[in-house]
C-alpha atoms as a PDB file:
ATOM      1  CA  UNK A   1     -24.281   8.079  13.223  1.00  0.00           C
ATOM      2  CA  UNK A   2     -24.469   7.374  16.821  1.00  0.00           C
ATOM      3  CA  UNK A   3     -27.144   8.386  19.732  1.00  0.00           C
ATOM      4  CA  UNK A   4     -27.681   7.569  23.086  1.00  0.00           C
ATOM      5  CA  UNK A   5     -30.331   6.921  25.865  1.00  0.00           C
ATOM      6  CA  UNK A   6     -31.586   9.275  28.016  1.00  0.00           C
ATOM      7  CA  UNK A   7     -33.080   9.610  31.214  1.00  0.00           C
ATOM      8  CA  UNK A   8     -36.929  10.418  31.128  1.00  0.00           C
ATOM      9  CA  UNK A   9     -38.631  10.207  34.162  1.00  0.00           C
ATOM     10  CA  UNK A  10     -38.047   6.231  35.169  1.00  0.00           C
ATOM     11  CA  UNK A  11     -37.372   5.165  31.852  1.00  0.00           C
ATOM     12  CA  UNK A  12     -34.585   5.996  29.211  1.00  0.00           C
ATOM     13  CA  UNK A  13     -35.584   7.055  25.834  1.00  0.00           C
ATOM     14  CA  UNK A  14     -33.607   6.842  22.499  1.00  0.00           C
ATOM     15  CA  UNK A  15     -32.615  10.433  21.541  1.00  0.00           C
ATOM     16  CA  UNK A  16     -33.487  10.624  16.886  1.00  0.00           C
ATOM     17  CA  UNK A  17     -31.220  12.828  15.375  1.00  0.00           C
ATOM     18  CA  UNK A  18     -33.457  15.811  13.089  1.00  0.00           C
ATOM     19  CA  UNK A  19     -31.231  14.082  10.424  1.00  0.00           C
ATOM     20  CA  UNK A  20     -32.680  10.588  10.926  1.00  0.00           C
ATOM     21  CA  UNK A  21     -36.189  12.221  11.303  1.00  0.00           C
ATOM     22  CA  UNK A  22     -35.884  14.147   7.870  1.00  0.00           C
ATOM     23  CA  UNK A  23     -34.183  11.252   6.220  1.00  0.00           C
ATOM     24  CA  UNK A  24     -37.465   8.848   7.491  1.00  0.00           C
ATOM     25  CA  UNK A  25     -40.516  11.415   7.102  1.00  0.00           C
ATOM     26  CA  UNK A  26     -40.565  10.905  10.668  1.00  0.00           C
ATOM     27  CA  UNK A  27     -41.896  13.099  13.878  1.00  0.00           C
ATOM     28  CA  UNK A  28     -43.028  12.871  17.184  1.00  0.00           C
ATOM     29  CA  UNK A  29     -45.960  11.706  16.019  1.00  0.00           C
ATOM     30  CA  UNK A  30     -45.398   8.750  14.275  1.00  0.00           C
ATOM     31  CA  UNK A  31     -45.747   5.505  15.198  1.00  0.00           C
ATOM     32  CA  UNK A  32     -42.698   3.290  15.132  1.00  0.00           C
ATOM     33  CA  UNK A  33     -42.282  -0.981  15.085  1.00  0.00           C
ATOM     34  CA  UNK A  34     -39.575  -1.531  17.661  1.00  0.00           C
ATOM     35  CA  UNK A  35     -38.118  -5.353  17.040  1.00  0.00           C
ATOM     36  CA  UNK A  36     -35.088  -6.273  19.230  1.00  0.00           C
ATOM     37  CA  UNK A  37     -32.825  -9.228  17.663  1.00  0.00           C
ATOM     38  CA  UNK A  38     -31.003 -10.387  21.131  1.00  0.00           C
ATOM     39  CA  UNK A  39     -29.292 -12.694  18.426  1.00  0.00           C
ATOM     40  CA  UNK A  40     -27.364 -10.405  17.091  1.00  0.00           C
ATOM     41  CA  UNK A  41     -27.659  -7.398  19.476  1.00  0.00           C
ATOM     42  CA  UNK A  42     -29.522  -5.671  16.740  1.00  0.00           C
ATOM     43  CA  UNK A  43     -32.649  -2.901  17.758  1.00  0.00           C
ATOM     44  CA  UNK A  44     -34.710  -2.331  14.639  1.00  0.00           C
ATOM     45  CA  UNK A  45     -36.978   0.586  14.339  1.00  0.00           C
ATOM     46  CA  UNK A  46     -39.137   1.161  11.589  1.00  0.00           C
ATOM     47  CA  UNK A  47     -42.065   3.532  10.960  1.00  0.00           C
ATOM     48  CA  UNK A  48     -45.475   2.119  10.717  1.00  0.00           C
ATOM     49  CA  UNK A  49     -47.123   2.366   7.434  1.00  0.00           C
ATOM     50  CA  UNK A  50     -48.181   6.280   7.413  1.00  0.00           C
ATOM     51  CA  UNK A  51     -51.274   7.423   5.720  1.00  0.00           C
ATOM     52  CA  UNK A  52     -50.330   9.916   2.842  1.00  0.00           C
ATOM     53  CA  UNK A  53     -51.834  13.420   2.907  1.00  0.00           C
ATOM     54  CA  UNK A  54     -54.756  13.695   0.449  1.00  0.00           C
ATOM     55  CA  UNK A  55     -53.797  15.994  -2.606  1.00  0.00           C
ATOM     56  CA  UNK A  56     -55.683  18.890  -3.814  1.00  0.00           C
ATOM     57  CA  UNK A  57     -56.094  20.113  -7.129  1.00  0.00           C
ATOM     58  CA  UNK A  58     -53.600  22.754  -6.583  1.00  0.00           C
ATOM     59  CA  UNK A  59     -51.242  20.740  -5.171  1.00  0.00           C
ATOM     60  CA  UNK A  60     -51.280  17.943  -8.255  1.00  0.00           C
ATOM     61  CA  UNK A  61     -51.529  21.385 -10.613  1.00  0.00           C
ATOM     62  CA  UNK A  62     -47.900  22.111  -8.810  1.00  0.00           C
ATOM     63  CA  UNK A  63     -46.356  18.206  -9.324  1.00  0.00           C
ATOM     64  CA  UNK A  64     -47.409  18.386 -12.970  1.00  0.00           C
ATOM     65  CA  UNK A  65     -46.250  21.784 -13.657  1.00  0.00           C
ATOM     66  CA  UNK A  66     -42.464  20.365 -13.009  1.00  0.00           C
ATOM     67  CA  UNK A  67     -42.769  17.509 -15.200  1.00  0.00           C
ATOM     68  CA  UNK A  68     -41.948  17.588 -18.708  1.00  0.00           C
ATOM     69  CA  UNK A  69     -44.810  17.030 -21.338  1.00  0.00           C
ATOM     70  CA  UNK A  70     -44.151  15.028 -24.534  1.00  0.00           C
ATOM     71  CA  UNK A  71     -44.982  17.633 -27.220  1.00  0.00           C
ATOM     72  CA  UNK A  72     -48.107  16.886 -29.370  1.00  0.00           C
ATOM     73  CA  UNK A  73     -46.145  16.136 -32.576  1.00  0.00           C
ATOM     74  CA  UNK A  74     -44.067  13.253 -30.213  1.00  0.00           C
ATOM     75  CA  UNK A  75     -47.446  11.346 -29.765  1.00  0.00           C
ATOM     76  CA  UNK A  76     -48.387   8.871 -32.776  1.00  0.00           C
ATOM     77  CA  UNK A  77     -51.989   7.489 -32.914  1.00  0.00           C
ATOM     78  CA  UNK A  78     -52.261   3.832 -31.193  1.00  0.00           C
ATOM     79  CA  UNK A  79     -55.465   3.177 -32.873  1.00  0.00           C
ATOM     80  CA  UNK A  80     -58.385   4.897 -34.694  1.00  0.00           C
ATOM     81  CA  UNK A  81     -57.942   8.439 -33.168  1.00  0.00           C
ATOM     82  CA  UNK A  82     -58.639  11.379 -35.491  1.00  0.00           C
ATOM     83  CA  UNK A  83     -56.183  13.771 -35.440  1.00  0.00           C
END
């Protein structure tokens, strides 16, 4: 996909496609690593390492509601449990 530089005032800025946003968990907020490789004419962006939003109970009630459970009679004893 391609983008472009805009004006901003006196500098240019690098326009993010919504696509590129959604595909990265990305938004205006985030903080990005910018490397440029002159080498190979190469600009690398990359989000910083981004804190995760805390669960709550409800939300992990949710998660596990959508995953299948093993039935009961699927589970053999691994030790000295008492059935």
């Amino acid at each position: 996909m391609r983008t472009r530089l805009i004006k901003h005032g006196d500098s240019e800025v690098l326009v993010f496609p919504d696509s590129w946003k959604e595909g990265l968990n990305i938004d205006a907020d985030t903080k990005l690593e910018v490397t440029v490789d002159e080498e190979n004419r190469r600009l690398i962006v990359e989000p910083l390492n981004q804190e995760h939003k805390p669960y709550d109970i409800k939300d992990l009630a949710e998660i596990a509601k959508k995953q299948q459970q093993p039935a009961f009679e699927d589970s053999k004893p691994v030790g000295d449990e008492i059935l």
